[in-house]
C-alpha atoms as a PDB file:
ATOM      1  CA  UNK A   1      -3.575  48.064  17.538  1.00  0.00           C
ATOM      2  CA  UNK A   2      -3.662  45.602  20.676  1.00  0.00           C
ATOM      3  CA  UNK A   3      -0.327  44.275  21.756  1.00  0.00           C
ATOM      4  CA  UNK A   4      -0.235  40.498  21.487  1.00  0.00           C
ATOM      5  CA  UNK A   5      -1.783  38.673  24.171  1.00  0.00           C
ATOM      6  CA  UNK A   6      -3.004  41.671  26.154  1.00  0.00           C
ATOM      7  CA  UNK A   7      -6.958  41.991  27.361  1.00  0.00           C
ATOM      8  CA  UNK A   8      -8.077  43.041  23.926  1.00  0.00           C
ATOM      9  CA  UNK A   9      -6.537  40.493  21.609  1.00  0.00           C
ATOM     10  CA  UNK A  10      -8.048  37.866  24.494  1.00  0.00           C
ATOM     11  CA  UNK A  11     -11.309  39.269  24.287  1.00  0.00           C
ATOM     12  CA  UNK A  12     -11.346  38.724  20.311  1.00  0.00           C
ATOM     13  CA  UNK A  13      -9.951  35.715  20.205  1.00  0.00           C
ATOM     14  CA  UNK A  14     -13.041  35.017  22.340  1.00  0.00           C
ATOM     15  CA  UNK A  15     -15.268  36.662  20.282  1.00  0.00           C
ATOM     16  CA  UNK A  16     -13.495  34.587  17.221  1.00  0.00           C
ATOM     17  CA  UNK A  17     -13.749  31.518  18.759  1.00  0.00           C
ATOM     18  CA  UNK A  18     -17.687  31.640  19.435  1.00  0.00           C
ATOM     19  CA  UNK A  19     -18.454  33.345  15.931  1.00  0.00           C
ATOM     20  CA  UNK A  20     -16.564  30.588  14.323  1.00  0.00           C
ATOM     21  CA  UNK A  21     -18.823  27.727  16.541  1.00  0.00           C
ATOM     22  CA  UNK A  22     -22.001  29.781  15.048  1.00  0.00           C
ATOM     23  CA  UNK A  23     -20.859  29.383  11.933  1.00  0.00           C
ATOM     24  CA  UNK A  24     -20.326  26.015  12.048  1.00  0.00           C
ATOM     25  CA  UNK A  25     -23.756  25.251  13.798  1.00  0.00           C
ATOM     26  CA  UNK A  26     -25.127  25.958  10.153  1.00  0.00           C
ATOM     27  CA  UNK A  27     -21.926  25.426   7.380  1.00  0.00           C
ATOM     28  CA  UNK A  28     -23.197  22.619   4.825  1.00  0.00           C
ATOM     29  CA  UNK A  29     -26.607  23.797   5.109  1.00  0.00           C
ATOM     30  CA  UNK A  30     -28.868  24.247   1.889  1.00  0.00           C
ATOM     31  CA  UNK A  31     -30.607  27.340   1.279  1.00  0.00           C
ATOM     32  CA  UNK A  32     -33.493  25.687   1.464  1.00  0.00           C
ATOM     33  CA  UNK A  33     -32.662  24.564   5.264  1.00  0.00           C
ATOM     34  CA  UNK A  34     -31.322  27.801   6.356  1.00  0.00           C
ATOM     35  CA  UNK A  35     -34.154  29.293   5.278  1.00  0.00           C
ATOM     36  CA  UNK A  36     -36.761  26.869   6.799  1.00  0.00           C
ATOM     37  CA  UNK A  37     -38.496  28.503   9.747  1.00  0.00           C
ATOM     38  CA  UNK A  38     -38.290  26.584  12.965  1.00  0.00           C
ATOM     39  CA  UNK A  39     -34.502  26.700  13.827  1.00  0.00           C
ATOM     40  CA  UNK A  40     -35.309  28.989  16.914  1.00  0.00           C
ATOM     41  CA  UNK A  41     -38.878  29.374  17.415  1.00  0.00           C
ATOM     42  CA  UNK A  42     -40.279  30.161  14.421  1.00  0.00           C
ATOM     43  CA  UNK A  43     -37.117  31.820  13.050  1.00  0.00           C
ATOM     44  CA  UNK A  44     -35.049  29.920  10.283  1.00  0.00           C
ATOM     45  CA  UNK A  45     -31.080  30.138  10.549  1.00  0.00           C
ATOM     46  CA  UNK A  46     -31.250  33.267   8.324  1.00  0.00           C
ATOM     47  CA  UNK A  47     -33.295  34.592  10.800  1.00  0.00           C
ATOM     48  CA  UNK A  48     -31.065  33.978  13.481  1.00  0.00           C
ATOM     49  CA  UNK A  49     -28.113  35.012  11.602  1.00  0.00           C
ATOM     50  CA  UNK A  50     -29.776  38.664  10.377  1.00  0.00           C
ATOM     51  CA  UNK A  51     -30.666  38.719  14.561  1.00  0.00           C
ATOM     52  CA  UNK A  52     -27.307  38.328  15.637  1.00  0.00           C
ATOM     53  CA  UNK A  53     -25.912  41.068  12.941  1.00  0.00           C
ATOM     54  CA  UNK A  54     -28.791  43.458  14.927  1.00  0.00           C
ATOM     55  CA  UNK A  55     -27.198  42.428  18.063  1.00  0.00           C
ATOM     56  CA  UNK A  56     -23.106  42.975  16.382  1.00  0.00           C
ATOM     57  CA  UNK A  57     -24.819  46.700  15.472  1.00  0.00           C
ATOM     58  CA  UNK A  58     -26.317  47.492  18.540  1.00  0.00           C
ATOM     59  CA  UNK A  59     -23.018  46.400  20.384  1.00  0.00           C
ATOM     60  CA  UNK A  60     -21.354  49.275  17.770  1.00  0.00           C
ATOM     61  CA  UNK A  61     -24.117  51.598  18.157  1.00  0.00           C
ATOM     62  CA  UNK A  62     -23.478  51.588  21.877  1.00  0.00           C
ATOM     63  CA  UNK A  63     -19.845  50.189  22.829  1.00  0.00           C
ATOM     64  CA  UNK A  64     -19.032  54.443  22.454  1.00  0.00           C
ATOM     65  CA  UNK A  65     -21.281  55.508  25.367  1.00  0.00           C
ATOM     66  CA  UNK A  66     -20.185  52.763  27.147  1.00  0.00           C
ATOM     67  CA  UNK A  67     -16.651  53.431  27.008  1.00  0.00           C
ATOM     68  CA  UNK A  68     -17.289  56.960  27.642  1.00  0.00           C
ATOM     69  CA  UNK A  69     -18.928  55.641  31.353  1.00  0.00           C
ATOM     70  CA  UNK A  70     -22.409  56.624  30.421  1.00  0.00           C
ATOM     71  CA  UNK A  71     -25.533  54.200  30.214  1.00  0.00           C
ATOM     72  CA  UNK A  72     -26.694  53.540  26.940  1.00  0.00           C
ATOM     73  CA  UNK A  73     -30.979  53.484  26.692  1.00  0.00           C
ATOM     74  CA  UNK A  74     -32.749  50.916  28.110  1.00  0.00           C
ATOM     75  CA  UNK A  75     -34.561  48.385  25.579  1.00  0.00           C
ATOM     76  CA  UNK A  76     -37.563  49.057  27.905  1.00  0.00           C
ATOM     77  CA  UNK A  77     -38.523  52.382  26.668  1.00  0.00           C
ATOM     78  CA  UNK A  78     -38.744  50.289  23.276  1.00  0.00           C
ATOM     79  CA  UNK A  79     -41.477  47.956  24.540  1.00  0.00           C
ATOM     80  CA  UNK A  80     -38.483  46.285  25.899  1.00  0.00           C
ATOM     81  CA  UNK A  81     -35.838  43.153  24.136  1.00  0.00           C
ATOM     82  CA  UNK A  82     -38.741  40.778  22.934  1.00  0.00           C
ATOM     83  CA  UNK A  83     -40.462  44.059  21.126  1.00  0.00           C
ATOM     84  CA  UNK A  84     -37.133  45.119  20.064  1.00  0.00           C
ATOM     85  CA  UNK A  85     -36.028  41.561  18.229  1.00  0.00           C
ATOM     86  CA  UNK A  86     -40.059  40.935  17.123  1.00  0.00           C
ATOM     87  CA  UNK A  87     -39.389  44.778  15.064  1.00  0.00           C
ATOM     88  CA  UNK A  88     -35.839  43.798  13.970  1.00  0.00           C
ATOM     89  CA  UNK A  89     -36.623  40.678  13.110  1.00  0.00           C
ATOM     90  CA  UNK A  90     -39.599  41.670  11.090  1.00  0.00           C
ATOM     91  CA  UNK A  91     -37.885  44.249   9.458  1.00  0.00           C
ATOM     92  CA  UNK A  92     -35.285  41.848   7.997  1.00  0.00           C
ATOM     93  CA  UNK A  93     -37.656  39.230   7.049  1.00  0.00           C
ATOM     94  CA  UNK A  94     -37.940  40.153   3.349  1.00  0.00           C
ATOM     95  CA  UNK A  95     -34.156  40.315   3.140  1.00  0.00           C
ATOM     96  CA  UNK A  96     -32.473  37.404   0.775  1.00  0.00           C
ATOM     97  CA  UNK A  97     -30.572  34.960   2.379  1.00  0.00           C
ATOM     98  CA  UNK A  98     -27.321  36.781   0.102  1.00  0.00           C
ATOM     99  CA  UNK A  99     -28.648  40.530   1.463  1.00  0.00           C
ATOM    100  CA  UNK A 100     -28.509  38.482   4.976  1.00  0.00           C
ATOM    101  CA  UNK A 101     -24.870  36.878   4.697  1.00  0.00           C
ATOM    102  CA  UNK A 102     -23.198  40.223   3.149  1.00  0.00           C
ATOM    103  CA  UNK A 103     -24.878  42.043   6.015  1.00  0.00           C
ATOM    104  CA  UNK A 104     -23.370  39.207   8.367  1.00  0.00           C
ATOM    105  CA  UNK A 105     -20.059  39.464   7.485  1.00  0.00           C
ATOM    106  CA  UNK A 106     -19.800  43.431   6.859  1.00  0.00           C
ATOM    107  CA  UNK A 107     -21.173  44.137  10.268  1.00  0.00           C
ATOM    108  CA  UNK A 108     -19.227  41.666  12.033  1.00  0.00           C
ATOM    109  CA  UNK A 109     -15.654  42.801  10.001  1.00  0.00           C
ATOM    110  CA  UNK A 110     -16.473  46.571  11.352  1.00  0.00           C
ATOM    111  CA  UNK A 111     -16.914  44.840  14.878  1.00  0.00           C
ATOM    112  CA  UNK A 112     -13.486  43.223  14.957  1.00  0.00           C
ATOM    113  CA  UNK A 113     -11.863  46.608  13.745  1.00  0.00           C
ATOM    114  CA  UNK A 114     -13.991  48.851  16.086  1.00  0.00           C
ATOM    115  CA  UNK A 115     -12.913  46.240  19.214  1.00  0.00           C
ATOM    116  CA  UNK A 116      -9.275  46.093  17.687  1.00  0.00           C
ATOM    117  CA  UNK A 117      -8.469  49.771  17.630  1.00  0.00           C
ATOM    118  CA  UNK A 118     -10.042  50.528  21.296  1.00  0.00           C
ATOM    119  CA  UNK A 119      -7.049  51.178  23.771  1.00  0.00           C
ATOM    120  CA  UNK A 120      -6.363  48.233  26.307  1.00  0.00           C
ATOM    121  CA  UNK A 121      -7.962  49.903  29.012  1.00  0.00           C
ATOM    122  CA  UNK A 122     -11.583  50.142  26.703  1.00  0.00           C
ATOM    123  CA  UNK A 123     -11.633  46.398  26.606  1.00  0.00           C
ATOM    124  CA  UNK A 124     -10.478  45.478  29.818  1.00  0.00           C
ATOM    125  CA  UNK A 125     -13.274  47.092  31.463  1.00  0.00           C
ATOM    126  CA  UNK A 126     -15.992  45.185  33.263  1.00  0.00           C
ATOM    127  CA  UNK A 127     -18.605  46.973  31.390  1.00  0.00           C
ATOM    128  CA  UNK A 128     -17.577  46.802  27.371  1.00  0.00           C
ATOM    129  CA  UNK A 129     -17.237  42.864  28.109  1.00  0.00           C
ATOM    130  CA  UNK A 130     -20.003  42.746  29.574  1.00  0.00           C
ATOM    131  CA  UNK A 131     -21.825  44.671  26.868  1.00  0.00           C
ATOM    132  CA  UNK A 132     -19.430  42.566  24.069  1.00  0.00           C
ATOM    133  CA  UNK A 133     -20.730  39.047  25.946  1.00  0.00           C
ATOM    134  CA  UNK A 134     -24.483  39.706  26.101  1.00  0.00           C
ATOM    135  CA  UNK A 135     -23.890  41.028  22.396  1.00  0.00           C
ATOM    136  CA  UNK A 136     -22.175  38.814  20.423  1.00  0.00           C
ATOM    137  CA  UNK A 137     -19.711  35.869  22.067  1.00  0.00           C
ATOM    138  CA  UNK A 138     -22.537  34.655  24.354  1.00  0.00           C
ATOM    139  CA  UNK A 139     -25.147  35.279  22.499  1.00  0.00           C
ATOM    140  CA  UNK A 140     -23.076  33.791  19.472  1.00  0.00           C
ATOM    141  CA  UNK A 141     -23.018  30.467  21.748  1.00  0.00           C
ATOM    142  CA  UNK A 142     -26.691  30.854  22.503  1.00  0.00           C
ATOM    143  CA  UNK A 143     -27.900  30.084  18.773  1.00  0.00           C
ATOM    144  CA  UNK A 144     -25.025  27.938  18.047  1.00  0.00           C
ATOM    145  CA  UNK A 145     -26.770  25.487  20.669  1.00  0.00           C
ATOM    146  CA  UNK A 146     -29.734  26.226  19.545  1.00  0.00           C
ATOM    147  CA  UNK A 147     -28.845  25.760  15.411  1.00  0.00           C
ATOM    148  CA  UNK A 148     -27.667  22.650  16.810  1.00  0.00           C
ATOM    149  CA  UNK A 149     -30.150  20.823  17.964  1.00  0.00           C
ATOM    150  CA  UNK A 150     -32.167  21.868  15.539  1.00  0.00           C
ATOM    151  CA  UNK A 151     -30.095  20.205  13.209  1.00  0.00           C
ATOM    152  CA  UNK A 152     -30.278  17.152  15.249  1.00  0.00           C
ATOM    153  CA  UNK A 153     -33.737  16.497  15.288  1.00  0.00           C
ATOM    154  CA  UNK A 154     -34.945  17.855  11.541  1.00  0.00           C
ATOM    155  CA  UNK A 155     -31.847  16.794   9.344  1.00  0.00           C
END
């Protein structure tokens, strides 16, 4: 458990804060709308949200090797990130919006637990923010923008 207002509970309430903005980028949305394509690219807010829950797995898939000090792989030797969301993101694409949003909120509930029960020394270092920030805060606030304007323009 992370003492109150060490590196770790900062961290999460970081991590919160920006999952909280993405979900607001789309509450009040019909199923309909969050399942129209075009809210980033040719992705529709469920496809955005199913991305981001590949992104909140890959962060748990890999957080371990990173707070062991090793490297995780490299996305290149997959064809590189654009291959691997293109794969992921076609993978998911026949999943219902409800297989989506239960995926979405497991994954992201084993998240908070996995970053809550690392030692304050795991999250204070440079490279598990680092790997927590490109993986889910600021990529959170990435789509959030995006969902955003997207809203904006069609709605």
């Amino acid at each position: 458990m992370l003492p109150t207002d060490s590196p770790g509970e900062r961290l999460l309430d970081r991590l919160e804060k920006a999952w909280r903005e993405l979900g607001d980028s789309y509450v009040g949305l019909s199923e309909t709308e969050l399942t129209r394509p075009g809210a980033a690219g040719n992705w529709s807010v469920k496809d955005v949200i199913a991305h981001v829950t590949t992104w909140e797995e890959e962060a748990l898939k890999h957080l371990p090797t990173v707070i062991s000090g090793r490297r995780p792989p490299r996305y290149a030797s997959e064809g590189g990130i654009d291959a691997f969301n293109a794969r992921t993101a076609e993978r998911k694409a026949g999943l219902s919006l409800d297989a989506v949003l239960e995926q979405r909120d497991d994954t992201h509930r084993r998240l908070v637990e996995f970053v809550r029960s690392l030692p304050s020394a795991g999250v204070a270092s440079p490279r598990v923010v680092r790997r927590l920030r490109l993986d889910t805060f600021g990529h959170y606030t990435l789509h959030a923008e995006a969902i955003r304007a997207w809203r904006a323009h069609n709605l």
